[in-house]
Protein backbone atom coordinates (compact mmCIF):
# COMPACT_ATOMS: atom_id res chain seq x y z
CA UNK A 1 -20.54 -26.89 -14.42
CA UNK A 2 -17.27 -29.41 -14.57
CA UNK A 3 -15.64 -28.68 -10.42
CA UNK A 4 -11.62 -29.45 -11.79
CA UNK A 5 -9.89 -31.66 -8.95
CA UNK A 6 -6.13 -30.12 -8.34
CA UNK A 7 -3.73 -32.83 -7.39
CA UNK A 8 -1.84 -31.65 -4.51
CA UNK A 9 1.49 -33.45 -4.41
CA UNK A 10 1.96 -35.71 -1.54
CA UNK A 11 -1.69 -35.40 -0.42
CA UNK A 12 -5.55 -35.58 -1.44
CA UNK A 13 -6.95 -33.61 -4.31
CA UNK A 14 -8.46 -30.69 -3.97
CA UNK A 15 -12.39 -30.22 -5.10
CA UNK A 16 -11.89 -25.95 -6.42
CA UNK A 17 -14.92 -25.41 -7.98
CA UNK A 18 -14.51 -23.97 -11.96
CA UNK A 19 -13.88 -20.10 -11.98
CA UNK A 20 -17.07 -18.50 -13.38
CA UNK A 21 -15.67 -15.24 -14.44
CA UNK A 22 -12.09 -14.60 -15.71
CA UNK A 23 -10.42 -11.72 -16.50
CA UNK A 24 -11.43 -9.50 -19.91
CA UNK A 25 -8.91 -7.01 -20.57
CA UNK A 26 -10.69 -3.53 -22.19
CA UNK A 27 -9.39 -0.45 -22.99
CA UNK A 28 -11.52 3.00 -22.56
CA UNK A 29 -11.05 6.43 -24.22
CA UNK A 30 -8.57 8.97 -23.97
CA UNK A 31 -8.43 10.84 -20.99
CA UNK A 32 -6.91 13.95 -21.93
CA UNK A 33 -9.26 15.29 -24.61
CA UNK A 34 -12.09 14.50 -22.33
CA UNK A 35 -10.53 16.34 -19.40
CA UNK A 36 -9.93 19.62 -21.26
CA UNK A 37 -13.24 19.78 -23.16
CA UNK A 38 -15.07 18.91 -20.08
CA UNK A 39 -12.62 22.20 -18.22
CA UNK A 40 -14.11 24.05 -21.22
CA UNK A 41 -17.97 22.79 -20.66
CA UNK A 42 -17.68 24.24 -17.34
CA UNK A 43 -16.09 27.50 -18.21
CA UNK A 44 -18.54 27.72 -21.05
CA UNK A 45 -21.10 26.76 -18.28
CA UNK A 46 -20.35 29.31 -15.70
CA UNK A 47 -20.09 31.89 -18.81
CA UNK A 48 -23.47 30.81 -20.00
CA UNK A 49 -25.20 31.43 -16.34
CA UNK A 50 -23.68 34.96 -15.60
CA UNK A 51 -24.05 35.99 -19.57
CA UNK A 52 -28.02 35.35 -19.27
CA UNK A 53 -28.43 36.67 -15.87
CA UNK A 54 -26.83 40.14 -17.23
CA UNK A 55 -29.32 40.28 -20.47
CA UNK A 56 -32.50 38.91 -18.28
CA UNK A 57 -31.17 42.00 -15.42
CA UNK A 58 -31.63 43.98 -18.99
CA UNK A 59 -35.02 42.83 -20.06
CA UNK A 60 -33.56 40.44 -22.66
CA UNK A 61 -35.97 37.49 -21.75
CA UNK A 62 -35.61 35.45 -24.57
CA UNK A 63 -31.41 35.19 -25.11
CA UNK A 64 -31.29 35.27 -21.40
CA UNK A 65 -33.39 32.72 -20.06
CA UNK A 66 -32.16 30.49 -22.97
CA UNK A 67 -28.42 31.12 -21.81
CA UNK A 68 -29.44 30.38 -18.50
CA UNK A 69 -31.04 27.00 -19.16
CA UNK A 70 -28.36 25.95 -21.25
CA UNK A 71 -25.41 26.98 -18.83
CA UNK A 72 -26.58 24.20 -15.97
CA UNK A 73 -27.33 21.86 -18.66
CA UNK A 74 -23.53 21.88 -19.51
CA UNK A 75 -22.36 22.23 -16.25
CA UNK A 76 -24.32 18.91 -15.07
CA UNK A 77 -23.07 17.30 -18.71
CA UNK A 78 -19.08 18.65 -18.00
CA UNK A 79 -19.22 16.91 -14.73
CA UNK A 80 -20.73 13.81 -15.65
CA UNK A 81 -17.93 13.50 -17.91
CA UNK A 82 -15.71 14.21 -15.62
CA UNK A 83 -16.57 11.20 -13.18
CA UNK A 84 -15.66 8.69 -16.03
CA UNK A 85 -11.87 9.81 -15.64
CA UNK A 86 -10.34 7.11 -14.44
CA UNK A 87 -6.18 7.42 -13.26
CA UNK A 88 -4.31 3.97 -13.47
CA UNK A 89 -0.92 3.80 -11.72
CA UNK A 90 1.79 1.41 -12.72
CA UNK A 91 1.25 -1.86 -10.93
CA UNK A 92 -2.43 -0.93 -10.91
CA UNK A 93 -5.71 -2.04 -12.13
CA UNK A 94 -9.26 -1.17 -12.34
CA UNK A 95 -11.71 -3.87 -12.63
CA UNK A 96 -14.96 -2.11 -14.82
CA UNK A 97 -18.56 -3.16 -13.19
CA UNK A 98 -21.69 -1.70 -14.66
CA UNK A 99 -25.00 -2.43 -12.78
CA UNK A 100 -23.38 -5.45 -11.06
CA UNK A 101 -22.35 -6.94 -14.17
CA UNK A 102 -18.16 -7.11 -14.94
CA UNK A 103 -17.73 -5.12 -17.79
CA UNK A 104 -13.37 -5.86 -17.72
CA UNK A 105 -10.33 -4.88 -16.45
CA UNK A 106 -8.26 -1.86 -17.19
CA UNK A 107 -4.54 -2.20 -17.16
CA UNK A 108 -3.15 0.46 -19.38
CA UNK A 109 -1.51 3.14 -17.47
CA UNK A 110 -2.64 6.79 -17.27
CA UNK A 111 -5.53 8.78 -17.52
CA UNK A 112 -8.63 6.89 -19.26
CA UNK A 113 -12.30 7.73 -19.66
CA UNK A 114 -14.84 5.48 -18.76
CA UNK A 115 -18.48 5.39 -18.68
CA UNK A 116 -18.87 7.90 -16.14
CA UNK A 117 -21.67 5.24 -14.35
CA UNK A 118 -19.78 2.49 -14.07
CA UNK A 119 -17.96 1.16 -10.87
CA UNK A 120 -14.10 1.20 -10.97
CA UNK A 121 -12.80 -1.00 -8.38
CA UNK A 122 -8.99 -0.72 -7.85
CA UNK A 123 -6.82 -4.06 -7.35
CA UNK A 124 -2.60 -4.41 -6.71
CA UNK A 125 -0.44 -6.26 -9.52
CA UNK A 126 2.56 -5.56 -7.62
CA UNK A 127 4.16 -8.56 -6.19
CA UNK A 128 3.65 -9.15 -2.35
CA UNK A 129 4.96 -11.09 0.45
CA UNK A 130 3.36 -12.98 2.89
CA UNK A 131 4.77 -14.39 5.77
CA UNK A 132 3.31 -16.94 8.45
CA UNK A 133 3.14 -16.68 11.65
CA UNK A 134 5.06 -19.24 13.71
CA UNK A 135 3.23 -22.21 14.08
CA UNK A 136 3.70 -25.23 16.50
CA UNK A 137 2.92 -28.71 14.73
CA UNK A 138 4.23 -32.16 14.69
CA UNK A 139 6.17 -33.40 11.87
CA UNK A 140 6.08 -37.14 9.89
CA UNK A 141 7.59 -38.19 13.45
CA UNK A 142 5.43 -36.98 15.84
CA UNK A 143 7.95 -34.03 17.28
CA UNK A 144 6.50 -31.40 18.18
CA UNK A 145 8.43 -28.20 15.87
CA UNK A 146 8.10 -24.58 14.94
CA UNK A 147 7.82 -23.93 11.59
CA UNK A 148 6.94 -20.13 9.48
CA UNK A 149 7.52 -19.44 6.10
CA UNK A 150 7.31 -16.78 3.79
CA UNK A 151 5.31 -16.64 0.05
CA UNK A 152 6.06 -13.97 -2.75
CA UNK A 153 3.16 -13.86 -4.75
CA UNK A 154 1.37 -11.69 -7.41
CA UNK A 155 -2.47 -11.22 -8.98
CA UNK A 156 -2.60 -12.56 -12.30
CA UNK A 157 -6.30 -12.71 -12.66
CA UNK A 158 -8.33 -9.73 -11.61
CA UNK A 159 -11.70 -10.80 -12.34
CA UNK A 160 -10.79 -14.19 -9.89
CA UNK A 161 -9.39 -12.17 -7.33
CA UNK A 162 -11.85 -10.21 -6.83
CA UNK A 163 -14.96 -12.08 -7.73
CA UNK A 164 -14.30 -15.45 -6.98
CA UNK A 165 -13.23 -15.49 -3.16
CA UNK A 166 -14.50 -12.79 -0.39
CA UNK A 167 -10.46 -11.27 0.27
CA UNK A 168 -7.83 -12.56 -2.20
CA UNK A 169 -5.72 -11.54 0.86
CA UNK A 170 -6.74 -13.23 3.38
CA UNK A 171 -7.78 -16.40 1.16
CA UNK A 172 -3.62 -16.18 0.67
CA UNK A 173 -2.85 -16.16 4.18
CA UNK A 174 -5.03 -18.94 5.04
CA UNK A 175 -4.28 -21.08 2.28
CA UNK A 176 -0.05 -20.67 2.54
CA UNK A 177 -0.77 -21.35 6.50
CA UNK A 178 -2.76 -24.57 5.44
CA UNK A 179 0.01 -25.73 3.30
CA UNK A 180 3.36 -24.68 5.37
CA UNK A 181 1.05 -27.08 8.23
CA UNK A 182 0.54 -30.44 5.49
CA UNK A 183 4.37 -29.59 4.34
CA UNK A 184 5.55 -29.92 7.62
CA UNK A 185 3.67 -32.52 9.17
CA UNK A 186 4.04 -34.93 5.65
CA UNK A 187 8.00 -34.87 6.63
CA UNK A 188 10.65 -35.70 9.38
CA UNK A 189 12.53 -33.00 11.13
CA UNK A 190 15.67 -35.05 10.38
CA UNK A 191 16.49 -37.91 7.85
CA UNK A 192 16.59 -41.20 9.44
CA UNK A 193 18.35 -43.14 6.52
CA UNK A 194 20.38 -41.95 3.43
CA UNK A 195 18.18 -40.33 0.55
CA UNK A 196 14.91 -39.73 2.89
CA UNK A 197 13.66 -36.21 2.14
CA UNK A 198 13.10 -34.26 5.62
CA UNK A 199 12.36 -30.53 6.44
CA UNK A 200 16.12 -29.62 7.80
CA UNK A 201 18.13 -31.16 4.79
CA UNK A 202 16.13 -31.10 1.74
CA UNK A 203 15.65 -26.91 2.13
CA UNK A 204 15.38 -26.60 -1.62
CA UNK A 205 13.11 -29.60 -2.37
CA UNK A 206 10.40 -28.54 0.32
CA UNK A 207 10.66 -25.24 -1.05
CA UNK A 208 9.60 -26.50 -4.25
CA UNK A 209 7.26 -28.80 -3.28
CA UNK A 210 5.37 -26.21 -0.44
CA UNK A 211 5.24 -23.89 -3.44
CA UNK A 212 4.02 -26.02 -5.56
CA UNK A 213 0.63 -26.88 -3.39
CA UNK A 214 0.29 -23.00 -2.40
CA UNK A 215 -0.23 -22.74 -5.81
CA UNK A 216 -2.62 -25.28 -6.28
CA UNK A 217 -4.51 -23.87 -3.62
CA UNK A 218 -4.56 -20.44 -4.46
CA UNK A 219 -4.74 -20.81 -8.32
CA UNK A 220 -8.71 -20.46 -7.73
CA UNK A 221 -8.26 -16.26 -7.00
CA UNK A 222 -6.48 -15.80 -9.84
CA UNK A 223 -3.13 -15.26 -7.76
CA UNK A 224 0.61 -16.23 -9.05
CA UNK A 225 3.11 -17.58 -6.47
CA UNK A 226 6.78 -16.90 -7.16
CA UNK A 227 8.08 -18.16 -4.43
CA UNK A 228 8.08 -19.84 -1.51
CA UNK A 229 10.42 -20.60 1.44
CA UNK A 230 10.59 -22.04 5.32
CA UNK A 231 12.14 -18.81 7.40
CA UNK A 232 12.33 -20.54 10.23
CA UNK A 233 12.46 -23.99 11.19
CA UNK A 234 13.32 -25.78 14.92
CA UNK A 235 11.99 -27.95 17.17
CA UNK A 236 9.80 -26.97 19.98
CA UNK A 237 11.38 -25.19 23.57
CA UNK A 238 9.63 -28.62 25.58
CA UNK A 239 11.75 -30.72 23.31
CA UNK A 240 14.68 -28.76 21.70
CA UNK A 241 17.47 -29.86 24.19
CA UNK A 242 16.44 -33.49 24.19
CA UNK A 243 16.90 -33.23 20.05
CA UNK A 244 19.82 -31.48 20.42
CA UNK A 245 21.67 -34.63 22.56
CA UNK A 246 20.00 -36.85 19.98
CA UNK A 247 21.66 -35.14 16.99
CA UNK A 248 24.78 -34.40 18.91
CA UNK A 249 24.62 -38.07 19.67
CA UNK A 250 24.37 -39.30 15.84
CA UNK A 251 26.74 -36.85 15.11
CA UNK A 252 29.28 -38.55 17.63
CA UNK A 253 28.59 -42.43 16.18
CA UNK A 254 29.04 -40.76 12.79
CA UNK A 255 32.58 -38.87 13.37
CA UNK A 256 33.00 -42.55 15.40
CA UNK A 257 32.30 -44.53 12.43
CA UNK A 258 34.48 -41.98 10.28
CA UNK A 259 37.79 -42.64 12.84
CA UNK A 260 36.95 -46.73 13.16
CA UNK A 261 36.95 -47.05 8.88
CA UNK A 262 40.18 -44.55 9.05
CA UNK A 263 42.02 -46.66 11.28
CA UNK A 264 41.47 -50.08 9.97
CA UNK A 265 42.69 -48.66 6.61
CA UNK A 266 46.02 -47.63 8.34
CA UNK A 267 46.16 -50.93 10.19
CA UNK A 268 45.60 -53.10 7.34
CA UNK A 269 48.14 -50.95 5.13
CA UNK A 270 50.61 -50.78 7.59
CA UNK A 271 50.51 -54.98 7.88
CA UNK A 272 51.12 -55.02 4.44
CA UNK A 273 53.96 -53.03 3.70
CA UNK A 274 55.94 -54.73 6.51
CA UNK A 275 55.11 -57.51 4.92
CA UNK A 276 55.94 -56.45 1.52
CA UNK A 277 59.52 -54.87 2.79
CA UNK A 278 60.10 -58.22 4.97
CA UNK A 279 60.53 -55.99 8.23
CA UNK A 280 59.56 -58.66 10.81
CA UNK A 281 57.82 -61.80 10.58
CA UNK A 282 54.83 -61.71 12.94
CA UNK A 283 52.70 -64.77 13.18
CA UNK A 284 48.67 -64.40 14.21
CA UNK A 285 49.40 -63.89 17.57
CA UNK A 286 51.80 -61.23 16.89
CA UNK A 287 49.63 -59.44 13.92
CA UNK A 288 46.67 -59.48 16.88
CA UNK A 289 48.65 -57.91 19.71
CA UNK A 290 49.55 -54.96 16.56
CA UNK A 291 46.54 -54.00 15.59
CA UNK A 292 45.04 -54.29 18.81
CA UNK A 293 47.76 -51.65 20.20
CA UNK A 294 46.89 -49.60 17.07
CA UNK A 295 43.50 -49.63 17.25
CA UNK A 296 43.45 -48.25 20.40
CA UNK A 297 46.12 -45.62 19.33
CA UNK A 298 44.09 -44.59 16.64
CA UNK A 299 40.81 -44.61 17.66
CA UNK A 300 41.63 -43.20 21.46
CA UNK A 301 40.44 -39.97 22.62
CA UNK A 302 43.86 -39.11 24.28
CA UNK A 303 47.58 -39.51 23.44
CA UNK A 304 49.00 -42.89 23.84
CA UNK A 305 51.44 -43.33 26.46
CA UNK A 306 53.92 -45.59 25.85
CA UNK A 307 54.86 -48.76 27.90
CA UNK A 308 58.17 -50.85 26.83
CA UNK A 309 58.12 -53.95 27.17
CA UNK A 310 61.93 -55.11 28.11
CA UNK A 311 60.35 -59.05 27.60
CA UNK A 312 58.59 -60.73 25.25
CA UNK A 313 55.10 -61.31 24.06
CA UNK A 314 54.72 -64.54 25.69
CA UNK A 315 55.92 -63.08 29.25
C-alpha cells in the first residue's frame, strides 16, 4: 500500500501511512415501529405464559403447553429486538461493527434499529478545544520562551478516528503539542530586520501556518482543525527582564532615530526659508553654529536654556 508523504510547511515531510478504512455512512430501520411491536411481543409474551398456565392448571394440556412454549419464545424474540434500538443525539455518531468487521457509521438523528448483534460504538462530532500546556522551548534564536496555544477542532472521519490511531484524543494533544514546539522553535521571539516573520509580530501568520501543520499531522484520524492560535506567548522568568532592557533599548534608538530624522527636516527647512525671505546672510561658519544650536534644541531631553550672547561669533 502507497504511505502518502504530507509536506509540513517550513519543515520535513511527514511519512502517515495510507488510511485503511474510511468512513461508510449507512442508515438502519425505523425505530419506532420496532419499539412498539416489540412492547406488544412482550405483552403478548407475558399474556401467552399466564394464559397457558391457567388452561394446563385446568387439564388443557395441549392449548396450554403450546401457549406456554410460545410465550418465552416471543419474549426472548421482543427483546432481541429490542437491543438493536439504537438512540443518536445531535452531534453524535455510532460507528456499526459486526464480528470485528466495520459495518458503517450512523449519523442520522433519533431512534434507529440495528442488527440487534452488532457493536455500536459512540463517537463526538461536536467541535472541541484543546489547549496546551505551557511549554518552555527555545525559539529560531536560542531564547529560552513560554509558549501554549489553543486548537478548535472537529471529527470528520469516524471510521479514522476510531480505527486508525489508539485515542483520537490524545493523538490530538500530542500532535498540536508537537507542532506549537517546531512553530516556535522555527521562529524568533522578535524581528531582527524589517519583513522577518517572528512569533510576537506576525500573530496572524503563525496562526495560519501552526494550523496548517496540526492539520497535516492530525489529518491521519480523520479529525478537522478549525482553528488554531498562540494564548500565550513570553519569554522565560531566567531571561524576561534582560529582554525587556533589550526591547526597551531598541525601542529607545528607534523613538531616537524618529526625533534625529524630525529635526534635520526642521533644520534644513528652516535654512531655507531664511534664505528664501533674505532674513540674514549666514556664511558656513554661521549655518554650522545654527544647526548645531538646533540640533541640540531639538533633539535634547530637557528645555533649552538660553544664553545671549552680547558679542559676536568670532569672540
Amino acid at each position: 500500500m502507497a504511505v502518502p508523504r504530507f509536506a509540513v510547511e517550513d519543515g520535513p515531510a511527514l511519512d502517515l501511512p495510507a488510511p485503511k478504512i474510511t468512513e461508510r455512512v449507512i442508515t438502519g430501520s425505523a425505530g419506532l415501529p420496532v419499539l412498539f411491536g416489540s412492547l406488544f411481543g412482550l405483552a403478548a409474551g407475558i399474556g401467552a405464559i399466564v394464559t397457558g398456565g391457567v388452561q394446563l392448571a385446568g387439564g388443557s394440556k395441549g392449548a396450554g403447553g403450546a401457549l406456554m412454549v410460545a410465550g418465552p419464545l416471543l419474549l426472548v424474540v421482543s427483546l432481541v429486538l429490542l437491543c438493536g434500538l439504537t438512540v443518536v443525539s445531535p452531534g453524535q455518531a455510532r460507528v456499526v461493527q459486526l464480528l470485528g468487521r466495520y459495518r458503517g457509521t450512523i449519523r442520522a438523528e433519533g431512534l434507529t434499529w440495528l442488527n440487534p448483534f452488532t457493536n455500536r460504538r459512540h463517537i463526538s462530532l461536536r467541535i472541541r478545544n484543546h489547549e496546551t500546556e505551557t511549554t518552555k522551548v527555545n525559539d529560531a534564536d536560542g531564547n529560552p520562551i513560554e509558549i501554549a496555544a489553543v486548537v478548535v477542532w472537529q471529527v470528520e472521519d469516524t471510521a479514522m478516528a476510531m480505527f486508525e490511531v489508539d485515542d483520537y484524543t490524545d493523538f490530538v494533544a500530542i500532535q498540536t503539542e508537537t507542532a506549537v514546539r517546531h512553530i516556535a522553535t522555527s521562529y524568533p521571539y522578535d524581528a531582527h530586520h524589517e519583513g522577518q516573520l517572528s512569533l510576537r509580530d506576525g500573530a496572524d501568520e503563525i496562526a495560519r501556518k501552526l494550523s496548517a501543520e496540526i492539520a497535516e499531522r492530525v489529518a491521519s484520524a480523520g479529525v478537522r482543525v478549525v482553528e488554531s492560535r498562540i494564548t500565550r506567548l513570553a519569554y522565560a522568568p531566567e531571561v524576561a527582564q534582560v529582554m525587556l532592557q533589550r526591547q526597551q533599548a531598541g525601542a529607545v534608538v528607534a523613538a531616537r532615530r524618529l526625533i534625529v530624522e524630525g529635526a534635520v527636516g526642521m533644520v534644513e527647512e528652516a535654512l531655507d526659508r531664511l534664505a528664501a525671505r533674505d532674513v540674514v546672510e549666514l556664511d558656513e561658519e554661521r549655518k554650522a553654529a545654527m544647526v548645531s544650536n538646533l540640533l541640540v534644541v531639538l533633539c535634547g531631553d530637557r528645555g533649552a536654556q538660553p544664553v545671549v550672547n552680547t558679542g559676536s561669533l568670532y569672540q
